[in-house]
C-alpha atoms as a PDB file:
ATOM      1  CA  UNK A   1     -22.736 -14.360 -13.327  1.00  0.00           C
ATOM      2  CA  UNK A   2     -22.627 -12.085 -10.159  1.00  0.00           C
ATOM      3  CA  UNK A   3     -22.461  -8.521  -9.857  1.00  0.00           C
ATOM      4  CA  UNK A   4     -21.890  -7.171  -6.689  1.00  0.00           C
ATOM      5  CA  UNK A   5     -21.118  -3.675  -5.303  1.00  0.00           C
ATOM      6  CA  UNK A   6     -19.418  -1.951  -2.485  1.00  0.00           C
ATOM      7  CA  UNK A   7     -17.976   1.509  -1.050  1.00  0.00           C
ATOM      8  CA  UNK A   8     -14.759   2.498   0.240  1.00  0.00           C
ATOM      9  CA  UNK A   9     -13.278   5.667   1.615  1.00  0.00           C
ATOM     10  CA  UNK A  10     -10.587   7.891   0.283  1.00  0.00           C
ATOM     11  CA  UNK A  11      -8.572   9.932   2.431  1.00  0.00           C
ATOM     12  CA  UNK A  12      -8.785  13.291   1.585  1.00  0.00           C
ATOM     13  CA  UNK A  13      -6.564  15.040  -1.163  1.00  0.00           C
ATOM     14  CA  UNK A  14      -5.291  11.810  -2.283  1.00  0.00           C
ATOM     15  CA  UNK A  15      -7.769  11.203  -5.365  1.00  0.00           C
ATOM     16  CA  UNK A  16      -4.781  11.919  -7.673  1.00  0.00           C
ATOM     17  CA  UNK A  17      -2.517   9.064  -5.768  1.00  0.00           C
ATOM     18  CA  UNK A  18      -5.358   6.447  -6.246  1.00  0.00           C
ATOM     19  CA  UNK A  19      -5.754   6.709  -9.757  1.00  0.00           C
ATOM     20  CA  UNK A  20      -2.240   6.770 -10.037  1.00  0.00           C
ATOM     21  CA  UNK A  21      -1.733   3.960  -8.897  1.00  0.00           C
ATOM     22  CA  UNK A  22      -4.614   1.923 -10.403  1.00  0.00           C
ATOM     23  CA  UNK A  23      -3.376   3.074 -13.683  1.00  0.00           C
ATOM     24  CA  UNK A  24      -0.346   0.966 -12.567  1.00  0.00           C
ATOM     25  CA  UNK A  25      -2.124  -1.817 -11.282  1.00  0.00           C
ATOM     26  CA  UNK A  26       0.015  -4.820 -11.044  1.00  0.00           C
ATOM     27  CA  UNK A  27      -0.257  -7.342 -13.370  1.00  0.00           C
ATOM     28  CA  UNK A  28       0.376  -9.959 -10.821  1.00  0.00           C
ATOM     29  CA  UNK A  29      -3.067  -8.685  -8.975  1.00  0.00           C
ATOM     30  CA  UNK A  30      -5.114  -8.046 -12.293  1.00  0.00           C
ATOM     31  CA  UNK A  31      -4.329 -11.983 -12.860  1.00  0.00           C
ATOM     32  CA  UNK A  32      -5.087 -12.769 -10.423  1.00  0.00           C
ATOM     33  CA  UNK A  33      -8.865 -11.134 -10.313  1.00  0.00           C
ATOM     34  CA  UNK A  34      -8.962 -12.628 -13.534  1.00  0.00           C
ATOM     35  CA  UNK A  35      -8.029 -16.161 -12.115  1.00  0.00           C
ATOM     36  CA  UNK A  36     -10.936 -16.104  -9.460  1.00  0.00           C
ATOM     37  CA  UNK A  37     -13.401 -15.156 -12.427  1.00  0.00           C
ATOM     38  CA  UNK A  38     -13.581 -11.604 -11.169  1.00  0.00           C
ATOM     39  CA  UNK A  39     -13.803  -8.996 -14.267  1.00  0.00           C
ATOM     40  CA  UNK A  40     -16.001  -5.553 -15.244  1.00  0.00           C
ATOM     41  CA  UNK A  41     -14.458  -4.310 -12.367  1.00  0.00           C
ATOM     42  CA  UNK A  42     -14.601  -0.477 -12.010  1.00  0.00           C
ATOM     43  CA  UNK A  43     -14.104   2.018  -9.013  1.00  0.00           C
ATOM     44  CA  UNK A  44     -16.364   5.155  -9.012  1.00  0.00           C
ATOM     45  CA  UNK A  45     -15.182   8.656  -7.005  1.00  0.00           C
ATOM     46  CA  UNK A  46     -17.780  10.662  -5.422  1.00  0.00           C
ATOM     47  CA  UNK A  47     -15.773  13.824  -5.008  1.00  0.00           C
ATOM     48  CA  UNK A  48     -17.965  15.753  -2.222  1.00  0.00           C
ATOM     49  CA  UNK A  49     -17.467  12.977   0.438  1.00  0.00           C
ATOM     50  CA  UNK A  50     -14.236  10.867  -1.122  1.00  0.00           C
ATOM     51  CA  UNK A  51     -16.609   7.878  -1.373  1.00  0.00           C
ATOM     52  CA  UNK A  52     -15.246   5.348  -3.536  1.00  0.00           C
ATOM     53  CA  UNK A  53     -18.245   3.438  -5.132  1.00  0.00           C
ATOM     54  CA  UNK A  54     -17.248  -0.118  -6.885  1.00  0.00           C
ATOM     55  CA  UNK A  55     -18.503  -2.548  -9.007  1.00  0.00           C
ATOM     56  CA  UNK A  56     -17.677  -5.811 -10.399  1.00  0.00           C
ATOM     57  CA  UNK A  57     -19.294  -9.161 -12.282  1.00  0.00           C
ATOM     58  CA  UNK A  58     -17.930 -12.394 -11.021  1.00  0.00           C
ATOM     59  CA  UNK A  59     -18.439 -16.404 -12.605  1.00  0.00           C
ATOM     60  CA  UNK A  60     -19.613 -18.143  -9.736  1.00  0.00           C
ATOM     61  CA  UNK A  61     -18.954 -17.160  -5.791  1.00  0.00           C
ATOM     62  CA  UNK A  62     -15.635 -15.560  -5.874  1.00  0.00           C
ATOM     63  CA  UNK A  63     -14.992 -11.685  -5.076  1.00  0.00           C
ATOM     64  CA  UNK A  64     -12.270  -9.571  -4.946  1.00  0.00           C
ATOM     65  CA  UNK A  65     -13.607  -9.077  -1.535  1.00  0.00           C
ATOM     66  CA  UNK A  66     -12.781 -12.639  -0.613  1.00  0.00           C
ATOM     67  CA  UNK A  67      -9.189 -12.506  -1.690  1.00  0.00           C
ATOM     68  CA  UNK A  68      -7.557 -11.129   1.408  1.00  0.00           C
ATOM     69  CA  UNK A  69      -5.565 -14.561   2.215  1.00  0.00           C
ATOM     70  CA  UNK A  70      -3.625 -14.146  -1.029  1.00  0.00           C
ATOM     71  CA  UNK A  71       0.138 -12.552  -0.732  1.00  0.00           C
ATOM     72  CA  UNK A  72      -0.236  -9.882  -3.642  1.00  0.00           C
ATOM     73  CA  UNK A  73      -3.377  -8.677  -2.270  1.00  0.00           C
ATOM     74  CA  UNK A  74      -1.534  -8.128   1.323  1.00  0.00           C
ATOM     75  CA  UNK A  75       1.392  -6.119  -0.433  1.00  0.00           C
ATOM     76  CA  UNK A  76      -1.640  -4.123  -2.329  1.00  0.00           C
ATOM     77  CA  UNK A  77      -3.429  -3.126   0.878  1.00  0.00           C
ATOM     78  CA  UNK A  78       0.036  -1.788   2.214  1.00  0.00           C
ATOM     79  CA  UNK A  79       0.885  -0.270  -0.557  1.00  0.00           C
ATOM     80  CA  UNK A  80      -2.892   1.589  -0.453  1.00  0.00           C
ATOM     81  CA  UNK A  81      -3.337   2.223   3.146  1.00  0.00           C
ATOM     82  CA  UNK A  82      -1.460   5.581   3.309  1.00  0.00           C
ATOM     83  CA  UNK A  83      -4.229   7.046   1.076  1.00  0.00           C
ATOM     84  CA  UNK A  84      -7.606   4.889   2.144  1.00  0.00           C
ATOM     85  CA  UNK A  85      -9.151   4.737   5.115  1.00  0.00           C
ATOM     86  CA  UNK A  86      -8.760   0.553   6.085  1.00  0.00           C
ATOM     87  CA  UNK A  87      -8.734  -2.108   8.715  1.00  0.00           C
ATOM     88  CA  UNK A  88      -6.269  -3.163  11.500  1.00  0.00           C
ATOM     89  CA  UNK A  89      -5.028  -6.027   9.117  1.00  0.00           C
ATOM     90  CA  UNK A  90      -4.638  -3.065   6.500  1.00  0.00           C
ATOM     91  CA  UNK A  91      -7.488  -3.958   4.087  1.00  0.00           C
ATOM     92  CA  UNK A  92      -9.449  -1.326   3.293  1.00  0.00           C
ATOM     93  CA  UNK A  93     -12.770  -0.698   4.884  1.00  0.00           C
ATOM     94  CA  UNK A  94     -15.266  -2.016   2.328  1.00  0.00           C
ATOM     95  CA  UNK A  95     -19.285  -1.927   2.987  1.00  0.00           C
ATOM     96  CA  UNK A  96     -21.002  -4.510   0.964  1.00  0.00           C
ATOM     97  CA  UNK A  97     -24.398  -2.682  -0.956  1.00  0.00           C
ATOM     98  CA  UNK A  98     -27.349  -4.620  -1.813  1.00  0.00           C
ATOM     99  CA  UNK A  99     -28.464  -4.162  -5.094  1.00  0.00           C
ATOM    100  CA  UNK A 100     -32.225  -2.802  -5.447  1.00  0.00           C
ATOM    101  CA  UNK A 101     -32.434  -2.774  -9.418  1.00  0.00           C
ATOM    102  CA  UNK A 102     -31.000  -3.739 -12.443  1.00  0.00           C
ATOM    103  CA  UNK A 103     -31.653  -2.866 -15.903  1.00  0.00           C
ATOM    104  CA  UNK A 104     -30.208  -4.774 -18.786  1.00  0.00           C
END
């Protein structure tokens, strides 16, 4: 098992639309995480700077992060870009963050 974290960016006034819409997630996209072994998956909201802090625990090397290829996750980053800040291929702009400790 890997667990691996990153941040994204929120545009602001749109922390309503996000979870909105993750409340809604697709099922298509959630099995497809679950496919590629990705799952504890949770998304973090640091209200002062709209810093969106995630976290998830994949079975061997895959990441949501390395899904981009994949049609569903195209449509997804569309439907998402109006309220995150993102790429010029429309995925959002995710920083990988090294993990310094861990505690079981």
């Amino acid at each position: 098992m890997k667990r691996e974290a990153f941040k994204m960016y929120l545009k602001q006034g749109f922390e309503e639309e996000y979870e909105k819409r993750h409340a809604a997630i697709w099922p298509e996209l959630k099995e497809l995480l679950k496919k590629n072994s990705v799952f504890d998956y949770s998304i973090y909201w640091d209200k002062e700077t709209n810093l969106l802090f995630a976290v998830q625990k994949t079975e061997g090397e895959a990441s949501s992060q390395d899904m981009g290829s994949e049609l569903i996750v195209q449509k997804w980053w569309n439907y998402m870009a109006d309220i995150m800040e993102t790429n010029a291929d429309k995925s959002p702009v995710s920083i990988p963050m090294k993990e310094l400790f861990h505690m079981d």
